[in-house]
C-alpha atoms as a PDB file:
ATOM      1  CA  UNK A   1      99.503  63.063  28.996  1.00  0.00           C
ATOM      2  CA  UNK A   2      96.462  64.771  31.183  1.00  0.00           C
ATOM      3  CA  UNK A   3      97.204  65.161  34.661  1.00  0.00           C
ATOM      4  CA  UNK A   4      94.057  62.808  35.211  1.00  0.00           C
ATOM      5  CA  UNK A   5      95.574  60.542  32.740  1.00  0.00           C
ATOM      6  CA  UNK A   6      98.919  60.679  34.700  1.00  0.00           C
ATOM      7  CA  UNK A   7      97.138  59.715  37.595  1.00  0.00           C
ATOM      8  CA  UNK A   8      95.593  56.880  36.457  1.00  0.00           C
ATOM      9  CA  UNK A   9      98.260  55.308  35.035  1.00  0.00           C
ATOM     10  CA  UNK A  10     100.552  56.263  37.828  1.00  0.00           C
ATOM     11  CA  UNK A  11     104.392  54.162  38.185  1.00  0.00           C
ATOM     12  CA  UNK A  12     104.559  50.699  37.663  1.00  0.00           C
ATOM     13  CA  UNK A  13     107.173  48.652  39.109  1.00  0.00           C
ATOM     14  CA  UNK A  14     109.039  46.010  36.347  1.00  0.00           C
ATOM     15  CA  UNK A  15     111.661  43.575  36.944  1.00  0.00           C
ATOM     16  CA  UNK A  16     114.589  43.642  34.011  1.00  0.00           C
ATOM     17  CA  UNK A  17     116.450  40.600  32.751  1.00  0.00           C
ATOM     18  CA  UNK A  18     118.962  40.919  35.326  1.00  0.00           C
ATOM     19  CA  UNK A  19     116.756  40.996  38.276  1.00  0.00           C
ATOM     20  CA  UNK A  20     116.884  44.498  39.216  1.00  0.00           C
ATOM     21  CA  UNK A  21     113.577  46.011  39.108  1.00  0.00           C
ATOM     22  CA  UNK A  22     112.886  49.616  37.367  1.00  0.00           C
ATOM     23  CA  UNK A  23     110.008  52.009  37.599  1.00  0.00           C
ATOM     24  CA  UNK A  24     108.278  52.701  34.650  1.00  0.00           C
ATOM     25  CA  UNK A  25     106.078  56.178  35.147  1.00  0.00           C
ATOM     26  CA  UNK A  26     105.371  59.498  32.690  1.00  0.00           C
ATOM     27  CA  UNK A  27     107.585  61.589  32.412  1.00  0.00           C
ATOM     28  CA  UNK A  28     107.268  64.607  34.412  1.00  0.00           C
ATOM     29  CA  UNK A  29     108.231  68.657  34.242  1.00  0.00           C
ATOM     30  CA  UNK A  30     111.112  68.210  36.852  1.00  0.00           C
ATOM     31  CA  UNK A  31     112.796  65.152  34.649  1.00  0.00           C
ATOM     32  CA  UNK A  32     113.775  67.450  32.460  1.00  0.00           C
ATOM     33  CA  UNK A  33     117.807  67.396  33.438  1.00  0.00           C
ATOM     34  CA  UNK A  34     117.623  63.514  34.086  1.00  0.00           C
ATOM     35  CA  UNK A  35     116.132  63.355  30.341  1.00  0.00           C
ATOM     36  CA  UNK A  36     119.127  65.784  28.720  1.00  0.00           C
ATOM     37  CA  UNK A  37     121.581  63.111  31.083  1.00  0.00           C
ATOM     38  CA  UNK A  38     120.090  60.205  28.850  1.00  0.00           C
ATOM     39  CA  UNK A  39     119.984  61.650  25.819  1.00  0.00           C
ATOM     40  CA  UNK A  40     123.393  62.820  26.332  1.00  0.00           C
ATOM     41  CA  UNK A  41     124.045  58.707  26.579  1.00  0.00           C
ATOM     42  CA  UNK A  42     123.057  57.403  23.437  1.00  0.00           C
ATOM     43  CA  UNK A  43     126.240  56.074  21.440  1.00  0.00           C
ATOM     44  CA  UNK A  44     127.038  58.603  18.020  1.00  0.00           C
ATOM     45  CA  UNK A  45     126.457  55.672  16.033  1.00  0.00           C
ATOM     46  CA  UNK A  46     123.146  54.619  17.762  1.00  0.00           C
ATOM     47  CA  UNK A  47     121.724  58.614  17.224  1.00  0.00           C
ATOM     48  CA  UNK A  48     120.859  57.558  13.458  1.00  0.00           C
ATOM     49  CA  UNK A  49     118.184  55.514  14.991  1.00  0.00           C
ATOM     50  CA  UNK A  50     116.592  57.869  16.621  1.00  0.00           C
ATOM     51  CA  UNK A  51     116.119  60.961  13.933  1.00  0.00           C
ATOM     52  CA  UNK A  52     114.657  63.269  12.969  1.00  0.00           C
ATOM     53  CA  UNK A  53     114.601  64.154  16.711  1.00  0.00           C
ATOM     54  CA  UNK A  54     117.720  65.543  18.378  1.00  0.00           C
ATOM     55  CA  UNK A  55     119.031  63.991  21.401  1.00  0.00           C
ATOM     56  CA  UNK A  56     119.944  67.008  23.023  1.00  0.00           C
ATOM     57  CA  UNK A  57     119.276  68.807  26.393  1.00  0.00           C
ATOM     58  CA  UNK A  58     117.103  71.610  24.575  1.00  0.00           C
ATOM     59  CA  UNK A  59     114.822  69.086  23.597  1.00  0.00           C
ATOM     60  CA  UNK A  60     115.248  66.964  26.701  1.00  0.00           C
ATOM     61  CA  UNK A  61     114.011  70.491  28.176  1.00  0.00           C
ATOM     62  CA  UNK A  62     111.352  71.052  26.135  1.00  0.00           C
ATOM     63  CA  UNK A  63     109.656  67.313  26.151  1.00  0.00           C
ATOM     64  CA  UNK A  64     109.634  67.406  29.458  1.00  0.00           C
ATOM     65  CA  UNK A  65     107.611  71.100  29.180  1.00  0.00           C
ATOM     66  CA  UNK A  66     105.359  69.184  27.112  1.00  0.00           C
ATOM     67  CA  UNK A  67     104.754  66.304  29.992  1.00  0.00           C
ATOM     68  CA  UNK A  68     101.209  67.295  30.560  1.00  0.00           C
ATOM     69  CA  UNK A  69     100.184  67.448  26.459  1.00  0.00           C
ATOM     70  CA  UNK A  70      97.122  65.989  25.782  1.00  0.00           C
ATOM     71  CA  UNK A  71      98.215  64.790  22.581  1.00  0.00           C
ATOM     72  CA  UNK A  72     101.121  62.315  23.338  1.00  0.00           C
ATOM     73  CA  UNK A  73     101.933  59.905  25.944  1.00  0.00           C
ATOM     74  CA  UNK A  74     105.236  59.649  27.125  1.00  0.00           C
ATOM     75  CA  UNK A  75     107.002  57.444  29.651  1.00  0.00           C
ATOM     76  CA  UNK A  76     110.447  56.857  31.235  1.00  0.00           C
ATOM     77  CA  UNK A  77     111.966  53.404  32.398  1.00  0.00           C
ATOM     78  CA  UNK A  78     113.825  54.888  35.385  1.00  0.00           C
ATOM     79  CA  UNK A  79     116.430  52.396  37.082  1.00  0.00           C
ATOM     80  CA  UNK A  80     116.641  51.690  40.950  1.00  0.00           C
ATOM     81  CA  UNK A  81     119.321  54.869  40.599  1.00  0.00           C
ATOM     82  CA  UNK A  82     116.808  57.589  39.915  1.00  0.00           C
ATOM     83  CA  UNK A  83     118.257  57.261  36.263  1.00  0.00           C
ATOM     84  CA  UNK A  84     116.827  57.086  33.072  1.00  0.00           C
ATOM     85  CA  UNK A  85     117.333  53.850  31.569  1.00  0.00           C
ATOM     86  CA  UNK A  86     114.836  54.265  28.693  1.00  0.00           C
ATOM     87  CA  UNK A  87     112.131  56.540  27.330  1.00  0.00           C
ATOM     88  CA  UNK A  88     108.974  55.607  24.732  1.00  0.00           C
ATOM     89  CA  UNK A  89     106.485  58.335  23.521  1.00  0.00           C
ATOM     90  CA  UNK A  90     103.761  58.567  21.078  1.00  0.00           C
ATOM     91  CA  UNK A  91     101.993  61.392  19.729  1.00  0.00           C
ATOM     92  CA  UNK A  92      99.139  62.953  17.688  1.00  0.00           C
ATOM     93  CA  UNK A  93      97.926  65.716  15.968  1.00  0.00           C
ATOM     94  CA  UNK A  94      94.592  67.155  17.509  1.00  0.00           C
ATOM     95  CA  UNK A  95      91.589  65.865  19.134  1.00  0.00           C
ATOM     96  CA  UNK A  96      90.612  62.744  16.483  1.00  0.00           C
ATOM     97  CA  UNK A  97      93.794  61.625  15.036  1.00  0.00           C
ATOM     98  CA  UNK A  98      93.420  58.243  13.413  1.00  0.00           C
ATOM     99  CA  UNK A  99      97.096  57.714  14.188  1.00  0.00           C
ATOM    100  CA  UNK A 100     100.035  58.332  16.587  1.00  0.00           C
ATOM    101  CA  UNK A 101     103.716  57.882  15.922  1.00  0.00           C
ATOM    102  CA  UNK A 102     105.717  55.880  18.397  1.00  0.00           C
ATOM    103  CA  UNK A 103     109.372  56.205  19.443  1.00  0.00           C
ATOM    104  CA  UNK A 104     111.653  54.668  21.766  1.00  0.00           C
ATOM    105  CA  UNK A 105     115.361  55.214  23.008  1.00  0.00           C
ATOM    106  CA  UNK A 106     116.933  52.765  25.403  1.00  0.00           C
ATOM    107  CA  UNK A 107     120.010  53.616  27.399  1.00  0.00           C
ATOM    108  CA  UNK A 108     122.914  51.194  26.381  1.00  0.00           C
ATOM    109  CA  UNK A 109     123.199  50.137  30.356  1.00  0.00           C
ATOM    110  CA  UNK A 110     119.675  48.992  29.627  1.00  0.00           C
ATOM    111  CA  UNK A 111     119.815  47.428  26.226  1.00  0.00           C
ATOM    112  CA  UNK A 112     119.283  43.624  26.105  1.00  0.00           C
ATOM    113  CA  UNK A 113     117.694  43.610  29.739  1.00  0.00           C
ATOM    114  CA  UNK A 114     113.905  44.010  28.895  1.00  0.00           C
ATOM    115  CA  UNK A 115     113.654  47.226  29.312  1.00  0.00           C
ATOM    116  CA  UNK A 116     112.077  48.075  25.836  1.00  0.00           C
ATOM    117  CA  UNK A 117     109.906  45.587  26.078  1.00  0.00           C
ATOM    118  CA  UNK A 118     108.555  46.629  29.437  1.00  0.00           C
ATOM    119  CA  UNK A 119     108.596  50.502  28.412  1.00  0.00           C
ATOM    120  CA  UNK A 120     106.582  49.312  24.906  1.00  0.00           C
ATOM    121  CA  UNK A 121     103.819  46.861  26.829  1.00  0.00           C
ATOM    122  CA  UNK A 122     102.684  49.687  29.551  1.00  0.00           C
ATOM    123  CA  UNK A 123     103.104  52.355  26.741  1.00  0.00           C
ATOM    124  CA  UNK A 124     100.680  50.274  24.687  1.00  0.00           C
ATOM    125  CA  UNK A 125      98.345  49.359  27.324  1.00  0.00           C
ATOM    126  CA  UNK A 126      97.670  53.198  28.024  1.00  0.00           C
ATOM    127  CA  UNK A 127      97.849  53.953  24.042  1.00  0.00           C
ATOM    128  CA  UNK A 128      94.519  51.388  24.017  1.00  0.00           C
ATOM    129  CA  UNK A 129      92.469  53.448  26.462  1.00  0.00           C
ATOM    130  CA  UNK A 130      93.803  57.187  25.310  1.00  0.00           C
ATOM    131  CA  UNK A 131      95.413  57.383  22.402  1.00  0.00           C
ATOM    132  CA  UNK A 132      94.629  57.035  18.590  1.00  0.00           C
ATOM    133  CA  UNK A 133      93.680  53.987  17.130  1.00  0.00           C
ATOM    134  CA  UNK A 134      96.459  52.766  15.354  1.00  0.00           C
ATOM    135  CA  UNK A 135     100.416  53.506  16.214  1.00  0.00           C
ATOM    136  CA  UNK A 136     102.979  53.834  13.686  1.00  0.00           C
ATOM    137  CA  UNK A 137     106.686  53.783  13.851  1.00  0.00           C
ATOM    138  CA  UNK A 138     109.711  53.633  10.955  1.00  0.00           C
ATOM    139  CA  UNK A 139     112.914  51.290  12.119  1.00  0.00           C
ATOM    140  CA  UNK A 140     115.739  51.039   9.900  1.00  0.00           C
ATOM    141  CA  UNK A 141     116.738  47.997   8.436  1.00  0.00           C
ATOM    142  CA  UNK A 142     119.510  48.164   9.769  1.00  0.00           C
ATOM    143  CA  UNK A 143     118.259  47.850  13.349  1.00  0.00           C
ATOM    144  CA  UNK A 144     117.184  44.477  13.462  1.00  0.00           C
ATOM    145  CA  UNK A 145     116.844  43.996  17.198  1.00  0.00           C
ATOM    146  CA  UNK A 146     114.084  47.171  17.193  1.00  0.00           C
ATOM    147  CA  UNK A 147     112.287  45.147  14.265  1.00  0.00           C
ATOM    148  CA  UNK A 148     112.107  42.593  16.058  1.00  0.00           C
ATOM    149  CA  UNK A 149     110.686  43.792  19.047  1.00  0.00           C
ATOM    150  CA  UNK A 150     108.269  46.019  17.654  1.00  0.00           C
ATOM    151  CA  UNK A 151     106.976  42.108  15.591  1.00  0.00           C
ATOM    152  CA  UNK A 152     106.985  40.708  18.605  1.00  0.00           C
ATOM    153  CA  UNK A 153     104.416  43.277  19.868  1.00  0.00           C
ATOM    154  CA  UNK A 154     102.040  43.406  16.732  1.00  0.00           C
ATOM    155  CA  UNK A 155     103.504  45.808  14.690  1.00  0.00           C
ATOM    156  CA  UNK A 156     103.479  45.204  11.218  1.00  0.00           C
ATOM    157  CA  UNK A 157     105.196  46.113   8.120  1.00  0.00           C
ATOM    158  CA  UNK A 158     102.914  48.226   6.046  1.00  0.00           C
ATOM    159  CA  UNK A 159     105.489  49.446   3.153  1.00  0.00           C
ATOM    160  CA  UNK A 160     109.342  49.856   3.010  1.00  0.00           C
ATOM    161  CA  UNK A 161     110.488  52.990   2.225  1.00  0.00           C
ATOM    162  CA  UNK A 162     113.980  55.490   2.742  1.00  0.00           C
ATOM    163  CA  UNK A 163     114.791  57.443   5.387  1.00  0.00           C
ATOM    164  CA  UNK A 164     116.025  61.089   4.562  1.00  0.00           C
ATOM    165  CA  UNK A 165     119.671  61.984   4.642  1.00  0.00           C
ATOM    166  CA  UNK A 166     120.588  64.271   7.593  1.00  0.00           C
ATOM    167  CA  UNK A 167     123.704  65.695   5.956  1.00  0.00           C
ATOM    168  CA  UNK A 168     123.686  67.984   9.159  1.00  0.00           C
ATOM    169  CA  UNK A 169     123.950  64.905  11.431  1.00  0.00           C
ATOM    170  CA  UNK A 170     126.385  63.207   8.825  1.00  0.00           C
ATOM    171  CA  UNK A 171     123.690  60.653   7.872  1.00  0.00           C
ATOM    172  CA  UNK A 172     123.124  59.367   4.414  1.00  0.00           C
ATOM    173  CA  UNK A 173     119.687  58.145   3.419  1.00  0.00           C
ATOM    174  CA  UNK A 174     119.056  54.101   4.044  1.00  0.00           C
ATOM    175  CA  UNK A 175     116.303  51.439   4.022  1.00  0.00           C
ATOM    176  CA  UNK A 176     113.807  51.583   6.736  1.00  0.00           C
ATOM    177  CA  UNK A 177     109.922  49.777   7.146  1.00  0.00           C
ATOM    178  CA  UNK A 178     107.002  51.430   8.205  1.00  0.00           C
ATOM    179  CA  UNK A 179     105.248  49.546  10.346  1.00  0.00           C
ATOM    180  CA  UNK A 180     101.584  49.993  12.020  1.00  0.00           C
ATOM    181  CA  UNK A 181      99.781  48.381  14.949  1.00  0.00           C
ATOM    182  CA  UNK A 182      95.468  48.576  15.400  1.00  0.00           C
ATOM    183  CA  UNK A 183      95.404  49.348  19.155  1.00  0.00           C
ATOM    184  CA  UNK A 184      91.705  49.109  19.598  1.00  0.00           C
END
């Protein structure tokens, strides 16, 4: 996201579920150990929602390298600790991409408190004004809560289709949708 852009879509303050109230704000350069602390959170048998990107410090490192791309948006739900509770991206290829893919990780302290929802609504609202427009995602079948979510907030299921094996990860191949939502 452009400095500019950064700027003008500066933190937001959002109240979760449970009353506490987060910050949701781009991610920035100096997150990058806070990020590789997250990622370093996400349950082994959660990762398989998340592929083909590895949840790993290097790439912790070298998203938050990337924070001022002009190509992607990304954002981080940080909790009233200075953690990261959550993180939501999209991204594109070039300067008049008809489409952006979308991805979001929640921290399991932060599951089931709003905080995807709140990470997905000002992710979308900025996606309207700079990004491509249409956003796609995949979800598993097998994550039902995600799919339901994403519903919730427009998406819709364009064809179902199977996700790759990642015999490196220990994953086998399995039943996902692809899903797209007109942004503008």
């Amino acid at each position: 996201m452009r400095l500019e852009d950064q700027q003008r879509f500066g933190p937001l303050q959002v109240p979760l579920a449970d009353g506490a109230v987060a910050t949701v704000r781009p991610l920035a350069a100096e997150d990058a150990e806070k990020l590789g602390d997250f990622y370093e959170a996400v349950p082994r048998e959660d990762f398989r929602f998340y592929r083909p990107y590895p949840l790993d410090r290097r790439r912790a490192r070298t998203n938050a390298e990337n924070a001022l791309s002009p190509f992607e948006v990304v954002l981080v739900l940080e909790t009233p600790h200075a953690a990261i509770g959550g993180y939501a991206w999209c991204r594109w290829d070039g300067e008049t991409p008809e489409k952006s893919v979308f991805g979001i990780c929640i921290h399991p302290d932060c599951q089931g408190r709003g905080a995807g929802k709140a990470l997905m609504s000002r992710l979308n609202e900025i996606a309207k004004v700079i990004g491509p427009p249409v956003m796609s995602l995949t979800v598993q079948k097998a994550n039902p809560r995600a799919f339901d979510l994403y519903r919730k907030l427009g998406f819709q299921v364009v064809r179902e289709q199977a996700q790759a094996a990642a015999p490196e990860y220990g994953f086998e191949a399995e039943p996902e949708y692809y899903m797209e939502r007109r942004m503008r």
